[in-house]
Protein backbone atom coordinates (compact mmCIF):
# COMPACT_ATOMS: atom_id res chain seq x y z
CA UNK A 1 15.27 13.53 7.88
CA UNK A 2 17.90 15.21 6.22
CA UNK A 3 20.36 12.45 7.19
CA UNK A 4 18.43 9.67 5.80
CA UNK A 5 17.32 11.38 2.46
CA UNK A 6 21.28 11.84 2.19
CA UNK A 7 22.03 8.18 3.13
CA UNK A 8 19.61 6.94 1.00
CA UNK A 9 21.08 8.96 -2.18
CA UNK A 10 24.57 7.59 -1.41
CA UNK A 11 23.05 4.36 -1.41
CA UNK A 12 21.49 4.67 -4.74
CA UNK A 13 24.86 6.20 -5.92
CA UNK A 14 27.25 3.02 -4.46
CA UNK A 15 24.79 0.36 -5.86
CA UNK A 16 24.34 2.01 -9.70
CA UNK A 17 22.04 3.41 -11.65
CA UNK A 18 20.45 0.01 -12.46
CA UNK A 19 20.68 -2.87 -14.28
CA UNK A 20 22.90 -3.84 -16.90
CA UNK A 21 20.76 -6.72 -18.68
CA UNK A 22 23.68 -8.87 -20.02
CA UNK A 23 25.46 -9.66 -17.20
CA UNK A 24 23.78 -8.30 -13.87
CA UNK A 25 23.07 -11.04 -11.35
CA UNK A 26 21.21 -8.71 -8.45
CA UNK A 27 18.24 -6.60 -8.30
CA UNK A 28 17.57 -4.56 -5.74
CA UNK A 29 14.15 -4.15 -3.96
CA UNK A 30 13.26 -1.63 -1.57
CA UNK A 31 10.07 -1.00 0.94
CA UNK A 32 9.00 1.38 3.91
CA UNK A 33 8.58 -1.61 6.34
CA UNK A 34 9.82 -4.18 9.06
CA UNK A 35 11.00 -7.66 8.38
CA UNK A 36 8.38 -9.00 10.52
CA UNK A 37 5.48 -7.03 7.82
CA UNK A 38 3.65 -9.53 5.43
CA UNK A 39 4.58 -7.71 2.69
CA UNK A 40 8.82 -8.31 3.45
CA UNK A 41 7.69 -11.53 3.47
CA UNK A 42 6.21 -11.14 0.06
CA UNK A 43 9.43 -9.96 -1.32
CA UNK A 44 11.29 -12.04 0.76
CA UNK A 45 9.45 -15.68 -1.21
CA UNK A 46 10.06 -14.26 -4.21
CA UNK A 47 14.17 -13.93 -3.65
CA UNK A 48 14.04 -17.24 -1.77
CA UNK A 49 12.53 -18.42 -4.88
CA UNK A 50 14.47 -17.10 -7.16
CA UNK A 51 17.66 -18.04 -6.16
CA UNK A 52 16.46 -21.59 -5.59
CA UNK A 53 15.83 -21.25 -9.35
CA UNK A 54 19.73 -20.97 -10.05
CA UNK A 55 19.36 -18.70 -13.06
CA UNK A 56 22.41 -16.33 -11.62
CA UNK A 57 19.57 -14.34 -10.30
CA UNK A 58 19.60 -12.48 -6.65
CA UNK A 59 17.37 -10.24 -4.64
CA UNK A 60 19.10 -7.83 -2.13
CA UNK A 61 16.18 -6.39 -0.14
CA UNK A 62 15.95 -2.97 1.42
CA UNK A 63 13.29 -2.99 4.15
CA UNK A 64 12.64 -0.24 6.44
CA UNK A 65 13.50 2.81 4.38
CA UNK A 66 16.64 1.54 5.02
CA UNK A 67 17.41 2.51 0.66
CA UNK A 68 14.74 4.75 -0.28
CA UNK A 69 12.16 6.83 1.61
CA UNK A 70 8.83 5.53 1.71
CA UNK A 71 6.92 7.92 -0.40
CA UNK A 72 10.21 8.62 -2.96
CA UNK A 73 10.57 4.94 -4.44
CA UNK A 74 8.29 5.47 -7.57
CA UNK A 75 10.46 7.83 -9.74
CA UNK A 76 13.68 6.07 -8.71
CA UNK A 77 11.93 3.00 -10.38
CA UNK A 78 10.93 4.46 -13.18
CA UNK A 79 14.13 5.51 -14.13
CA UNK A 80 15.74 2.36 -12.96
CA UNK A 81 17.71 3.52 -10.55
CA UNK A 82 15.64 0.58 -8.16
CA UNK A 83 14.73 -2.49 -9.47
CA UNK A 84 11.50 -3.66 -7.26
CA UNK A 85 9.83 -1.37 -4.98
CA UNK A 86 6.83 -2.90 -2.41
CA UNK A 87 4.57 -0.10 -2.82
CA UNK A 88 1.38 1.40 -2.05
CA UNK A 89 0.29 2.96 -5.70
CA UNK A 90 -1.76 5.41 -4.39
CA UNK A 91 1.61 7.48 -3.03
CA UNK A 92 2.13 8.34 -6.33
CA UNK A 93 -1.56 9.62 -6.86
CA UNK A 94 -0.34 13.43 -6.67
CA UNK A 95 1.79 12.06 -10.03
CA UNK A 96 -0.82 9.90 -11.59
CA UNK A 97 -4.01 10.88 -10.67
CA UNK A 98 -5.54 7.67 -11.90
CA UNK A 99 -4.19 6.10 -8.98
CA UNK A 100 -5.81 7.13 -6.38
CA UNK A 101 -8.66 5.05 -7.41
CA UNK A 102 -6.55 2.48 -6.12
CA UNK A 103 -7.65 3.49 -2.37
CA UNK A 104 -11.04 4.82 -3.16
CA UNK A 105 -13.48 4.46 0.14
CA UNK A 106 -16.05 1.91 0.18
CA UNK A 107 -14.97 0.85 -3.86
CA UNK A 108 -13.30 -2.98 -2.50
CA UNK A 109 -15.69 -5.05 -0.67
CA UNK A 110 -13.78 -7.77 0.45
CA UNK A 111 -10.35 -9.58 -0.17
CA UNK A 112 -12.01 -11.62 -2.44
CA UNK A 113 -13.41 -9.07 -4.51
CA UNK A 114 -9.76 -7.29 -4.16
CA UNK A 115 -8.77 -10.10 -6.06
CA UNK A 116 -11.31 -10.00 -8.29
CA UNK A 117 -10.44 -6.27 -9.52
CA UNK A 118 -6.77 -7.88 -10.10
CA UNK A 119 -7.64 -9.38 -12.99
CA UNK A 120 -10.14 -6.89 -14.39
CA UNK A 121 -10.10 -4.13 -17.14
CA UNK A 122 -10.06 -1.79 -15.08
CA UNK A 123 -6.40 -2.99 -13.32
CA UNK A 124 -5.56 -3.80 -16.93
CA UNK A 125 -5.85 0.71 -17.50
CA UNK A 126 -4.05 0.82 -14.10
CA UNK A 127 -0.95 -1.25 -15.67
CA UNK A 128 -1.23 0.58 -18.75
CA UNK A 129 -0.52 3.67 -17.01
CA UNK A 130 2.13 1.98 -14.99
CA UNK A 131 3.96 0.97 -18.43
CA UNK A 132 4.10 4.61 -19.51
CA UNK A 133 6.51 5.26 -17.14
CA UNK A 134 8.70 1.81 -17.33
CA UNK A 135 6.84 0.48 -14.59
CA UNK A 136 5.25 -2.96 -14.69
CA UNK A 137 3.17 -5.38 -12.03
CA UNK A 138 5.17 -8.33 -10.84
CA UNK A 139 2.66 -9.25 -7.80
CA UNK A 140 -1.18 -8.21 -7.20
CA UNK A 141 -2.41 -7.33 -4.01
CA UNK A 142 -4.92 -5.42 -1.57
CA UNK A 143 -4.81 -4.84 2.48
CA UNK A 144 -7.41 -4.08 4.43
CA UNK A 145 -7.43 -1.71 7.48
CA UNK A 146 -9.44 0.04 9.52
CA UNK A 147 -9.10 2.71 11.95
CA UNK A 148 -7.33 3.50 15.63
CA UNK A 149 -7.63 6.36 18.05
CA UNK A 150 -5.60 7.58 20.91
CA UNK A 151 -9.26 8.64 22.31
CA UNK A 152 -12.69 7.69 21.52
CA UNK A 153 -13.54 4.54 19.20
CA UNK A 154 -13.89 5.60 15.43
CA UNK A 155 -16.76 4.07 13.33
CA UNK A 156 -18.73 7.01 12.11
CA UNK A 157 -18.03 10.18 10.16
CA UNK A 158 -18.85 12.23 13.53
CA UNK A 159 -16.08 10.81 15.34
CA UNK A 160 -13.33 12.05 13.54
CA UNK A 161 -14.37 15.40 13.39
CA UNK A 162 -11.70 17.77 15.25
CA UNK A 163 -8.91 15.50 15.29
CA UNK A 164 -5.94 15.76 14.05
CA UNK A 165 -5.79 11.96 11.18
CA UNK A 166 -3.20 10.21 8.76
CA UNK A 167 -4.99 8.56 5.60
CA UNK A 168 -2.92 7.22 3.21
CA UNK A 169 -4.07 8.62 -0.11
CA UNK A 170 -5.96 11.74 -1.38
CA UNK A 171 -9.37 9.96 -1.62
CA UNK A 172 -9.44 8.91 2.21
CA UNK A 173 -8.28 12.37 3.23
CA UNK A 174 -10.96 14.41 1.33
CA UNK A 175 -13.41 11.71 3.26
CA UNK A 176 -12.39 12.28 6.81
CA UNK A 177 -11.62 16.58 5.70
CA UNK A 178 -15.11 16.28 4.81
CA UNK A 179 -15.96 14.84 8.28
CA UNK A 180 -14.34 17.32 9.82
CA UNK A 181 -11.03 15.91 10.57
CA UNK A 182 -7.36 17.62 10.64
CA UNK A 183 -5.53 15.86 7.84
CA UNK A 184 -2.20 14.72 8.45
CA UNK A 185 -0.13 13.70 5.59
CA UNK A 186 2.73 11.23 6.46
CA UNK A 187 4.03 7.43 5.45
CA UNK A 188 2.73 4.68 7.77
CA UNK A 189 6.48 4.27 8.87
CA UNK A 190 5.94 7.81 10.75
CA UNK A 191 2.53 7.45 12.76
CA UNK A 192 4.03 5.89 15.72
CA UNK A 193 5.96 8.69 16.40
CA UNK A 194 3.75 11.48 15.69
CA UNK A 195 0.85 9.49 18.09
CA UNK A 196 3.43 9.14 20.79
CA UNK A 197 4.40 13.31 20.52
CA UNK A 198 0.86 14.32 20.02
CA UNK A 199 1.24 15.52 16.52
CA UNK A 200 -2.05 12.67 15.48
CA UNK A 201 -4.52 11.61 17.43
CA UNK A 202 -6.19 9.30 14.77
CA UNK A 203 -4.76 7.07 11.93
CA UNK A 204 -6.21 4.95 9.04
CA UNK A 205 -4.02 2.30 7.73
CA UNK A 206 -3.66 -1.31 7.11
CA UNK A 207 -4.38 -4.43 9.34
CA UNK A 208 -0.36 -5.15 8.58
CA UNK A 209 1.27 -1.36 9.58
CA UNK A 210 -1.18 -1.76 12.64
CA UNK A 211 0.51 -4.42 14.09
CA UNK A 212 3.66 -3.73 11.90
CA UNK A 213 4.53 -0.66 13.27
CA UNK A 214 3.36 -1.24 17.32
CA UNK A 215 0.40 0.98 17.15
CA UNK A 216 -1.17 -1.07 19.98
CA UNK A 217 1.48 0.92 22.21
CA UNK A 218 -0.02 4.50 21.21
CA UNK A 219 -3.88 4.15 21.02
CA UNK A 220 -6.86 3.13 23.42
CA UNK A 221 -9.24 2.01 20.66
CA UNK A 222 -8.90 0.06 17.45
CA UNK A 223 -11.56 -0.22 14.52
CA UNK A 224 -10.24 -3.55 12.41
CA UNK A 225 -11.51 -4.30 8.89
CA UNK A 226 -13.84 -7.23 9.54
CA UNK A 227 -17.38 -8.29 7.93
CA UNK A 228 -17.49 -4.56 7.28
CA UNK A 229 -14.30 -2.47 6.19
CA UNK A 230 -13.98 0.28 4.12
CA UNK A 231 -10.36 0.26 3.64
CA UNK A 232 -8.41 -1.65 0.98
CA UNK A 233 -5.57 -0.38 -0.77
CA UNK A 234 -3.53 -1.18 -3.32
CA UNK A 235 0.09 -2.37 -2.79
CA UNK A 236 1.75 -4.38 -5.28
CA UNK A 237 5.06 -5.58 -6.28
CA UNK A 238 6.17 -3.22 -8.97
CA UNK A 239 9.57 -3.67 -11.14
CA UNK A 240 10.80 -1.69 -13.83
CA UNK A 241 9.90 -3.08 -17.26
CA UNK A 242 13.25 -2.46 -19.17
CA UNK A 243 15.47 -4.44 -15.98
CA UNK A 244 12.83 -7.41 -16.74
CA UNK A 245 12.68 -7.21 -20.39
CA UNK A 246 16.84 -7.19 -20.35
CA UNK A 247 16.71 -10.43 -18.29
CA UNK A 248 17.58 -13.78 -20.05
CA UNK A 249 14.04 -16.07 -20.76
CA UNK A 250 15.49 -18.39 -18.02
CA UNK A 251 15.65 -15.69 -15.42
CA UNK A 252 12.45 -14.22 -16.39
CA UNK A 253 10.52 -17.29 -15.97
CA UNK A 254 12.12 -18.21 -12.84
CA UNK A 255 10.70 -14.78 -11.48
CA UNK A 256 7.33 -14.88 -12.84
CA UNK A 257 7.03 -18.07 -11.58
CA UNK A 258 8.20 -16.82 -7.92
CA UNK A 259 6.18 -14.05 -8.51
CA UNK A 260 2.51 -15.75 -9.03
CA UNK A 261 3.67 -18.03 -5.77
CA UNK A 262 3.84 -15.18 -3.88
CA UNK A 263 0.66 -13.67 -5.12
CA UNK A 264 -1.37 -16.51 -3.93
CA UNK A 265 0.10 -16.44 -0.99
CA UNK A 266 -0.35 -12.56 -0.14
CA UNK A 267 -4.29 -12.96 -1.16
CA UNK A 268 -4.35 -15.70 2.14
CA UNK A 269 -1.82 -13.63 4.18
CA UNK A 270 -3.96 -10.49 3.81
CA UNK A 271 -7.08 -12.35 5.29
CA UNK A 272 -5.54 -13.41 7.88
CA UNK A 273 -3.87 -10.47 8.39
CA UNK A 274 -7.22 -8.56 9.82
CA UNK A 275 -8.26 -11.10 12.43
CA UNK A 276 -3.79 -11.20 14.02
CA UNK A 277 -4.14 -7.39 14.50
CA UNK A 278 -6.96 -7.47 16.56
CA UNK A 279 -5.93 -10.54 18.53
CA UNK A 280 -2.42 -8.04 19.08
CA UNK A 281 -4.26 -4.74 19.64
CA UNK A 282 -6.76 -6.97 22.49
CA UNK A 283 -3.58 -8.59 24.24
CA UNK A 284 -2.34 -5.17 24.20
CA UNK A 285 -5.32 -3.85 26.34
CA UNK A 286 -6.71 -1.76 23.43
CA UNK A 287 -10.57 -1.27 23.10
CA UNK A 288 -12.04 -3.31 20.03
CA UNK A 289 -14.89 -1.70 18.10
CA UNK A 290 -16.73 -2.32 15.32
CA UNK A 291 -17.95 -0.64 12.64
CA UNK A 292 -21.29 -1.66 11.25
CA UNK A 293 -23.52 -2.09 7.71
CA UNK A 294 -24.97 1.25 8.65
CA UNK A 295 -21.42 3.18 9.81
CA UNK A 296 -20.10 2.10 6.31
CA UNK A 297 -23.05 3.26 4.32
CA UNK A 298 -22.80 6.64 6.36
CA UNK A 299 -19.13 7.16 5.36
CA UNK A 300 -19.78 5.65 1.50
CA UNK A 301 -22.69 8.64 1.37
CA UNK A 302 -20.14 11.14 2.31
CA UNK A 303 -16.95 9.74 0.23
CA UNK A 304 -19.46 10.18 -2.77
CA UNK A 305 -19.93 13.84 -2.36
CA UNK A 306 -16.34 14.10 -1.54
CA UNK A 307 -13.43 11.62 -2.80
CA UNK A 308 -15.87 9.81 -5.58
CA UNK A 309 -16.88 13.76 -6.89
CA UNK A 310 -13.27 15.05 -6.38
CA UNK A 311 -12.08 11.95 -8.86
CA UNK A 312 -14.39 12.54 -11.37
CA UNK A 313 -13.49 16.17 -11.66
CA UNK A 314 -10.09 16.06 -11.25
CA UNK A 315 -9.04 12.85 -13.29
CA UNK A 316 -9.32 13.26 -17.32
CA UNK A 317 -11.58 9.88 -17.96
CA UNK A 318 -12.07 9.58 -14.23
CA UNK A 319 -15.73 8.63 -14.49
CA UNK A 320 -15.25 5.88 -17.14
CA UNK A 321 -12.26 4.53 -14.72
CA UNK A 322 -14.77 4.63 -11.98
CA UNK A 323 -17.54 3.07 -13.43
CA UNK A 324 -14.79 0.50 -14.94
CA UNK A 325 -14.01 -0.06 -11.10
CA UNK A 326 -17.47 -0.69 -9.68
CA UNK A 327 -18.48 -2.88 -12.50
CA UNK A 328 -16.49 -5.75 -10.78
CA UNK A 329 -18.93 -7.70 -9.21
């Protein structure tokens, strides 16, 4: 670990502390996962865009850690020392509390809905916070997941109790602590290895780092997001505001206009997303479950005693960002 915190510093030290608006004709994007995830692709038709655009633009991306560590992109783009980062905002919750509304149990519905929040007042407070630290949205978008186990099938709060479970953000992890579960704090990059040396026995993640990251090869039962899922999280395209204000107008529209392509497209992606990992996890032998309309209502019950009371106290204004979240029909 040592190694690749190193490697990744010497990176950020070869390629710059940023850009220089003038003159600069590359921006540098960086994410935690494989070429083959749906969100590289994301990144990936927005540099194939851009430089189709021929505004002496370029994207260099950095998938698979291979620049930053997953969890340690958010201050490097804030001070500009990154450009774009493929993120899941709710990493940075510890930071900005306000964020980890962004993976609140049981508070997205469906993709559609997802998209619906997108465009709502309350993402408008998220992106206001985002701006305080030089951080602006370039692309929108939720994943659903679910749940896997390298044991019994998860789909109630009694069947996590005892075992040793990733979440991805603060909210999910007071849920299943509440449950009874062992939390296990750790990037989605690092659950295949800690399944396959014992370290977790259950994970809750995306449809994408399912299949992303060959969990079908570590568990014996997977819970997708399907009619029912009580999973979405946040992870957007975020770029720092002072590299995109510095861009000439040409450049700037070129990317916006690469950007909202891409948007679209990750909205479709995402629901499609749900129904390939389970069609991977069942050629891999894995046992399917399902969670149903009465599972989720007995995990929303105890994510409102737990994550929903936790944000409330915790976050200064967290109830009127809640209520601003759960107003979105």
């Amino acid at each position: 670990m040592a190694i690749r915190t190193f490697a990744a510093a010497a990176a950020l030290a070869v390629f710059g502390m940023g850009l220089s608006a003038a003159n600069a004709t590359e921006l540098r994007l960086s994410h935690q996962w494989s070429t083959g995830d749906v969100r590289h692709k994301v990144a990936e038709m927005i540099a194939t865009d851009v430089a189709a655009a021929g505004v002496d633009l370029d994207i260099k991306i950095f998938p698979s850690e291979s620049l930053l560590k997953a969890r340690e992109q958010y201050n490097p783009l804030s001070r500009g020392q990154v450009d774009m980062i493929v993120y899941p905002l709710s990493y940075s919750g510890g930071q900005r509390g306000e964020y980890n509304l962004t993976l609140m149990p049981g508070l997205v519905k469906n993709h559609d809905h997802a998209a619906r929040l997108n465009e709502s007042p309350f993402m408008e407070e998220i992106e206001k916070i985002l701006a305080e630290d030089d951080i602006m949205v370039l692309v929108h978008g939720y994943l659903a997941g679910g749940f896997a186990s390298v044991g019994e099938c998860i789909t109630r709060p009694e069947h996590v109790n005892g075992l040793s479970t990733r979440a991805a953000g603060k909210s999910f992890e007071e849920m299943l602590a509440a449950a009874g579960a062992s939390i296990s704090s750790m990037a989605s990059s690092e659950v295949y290895n800690a399944m396959q040396t014992g370290v977790l026995q259950a994970v809750n993640t995306s449809s994408s780092s399912f299949a992303s990251f060959r969990l079908q090869e570590q568990v014996k039962c997977y819970t997708p997001a399907a009619d029912v899922a009580l999973w979405f999280m946040y992870q957007p395209v975020l770029m720092n505001k002072s590299t995109f204000d510095g861009l000439s107008d040409a450049q700037k529209e070129a990317l916006t206009a690469a950007a909202a392509k891409a948007e679209a497209w990750y909205l479709q992606e995402a629901k499609a997303e749900d129904a390939a990992s389970v069609e991977v996890f069942k050629a891999a032998g894995v046992e399917i479950a399902a969670m149903t309309q009465d599972d989720f209502n007995a995990w929303l019950e105890l994510a409102k005693t737990s994550s929903y009371k936790s944000f409330v106290d915790s976050v200064p204004n967290g109830q009127a960002l809640l209520d601003m979240a759960l107003a979105v029909e």
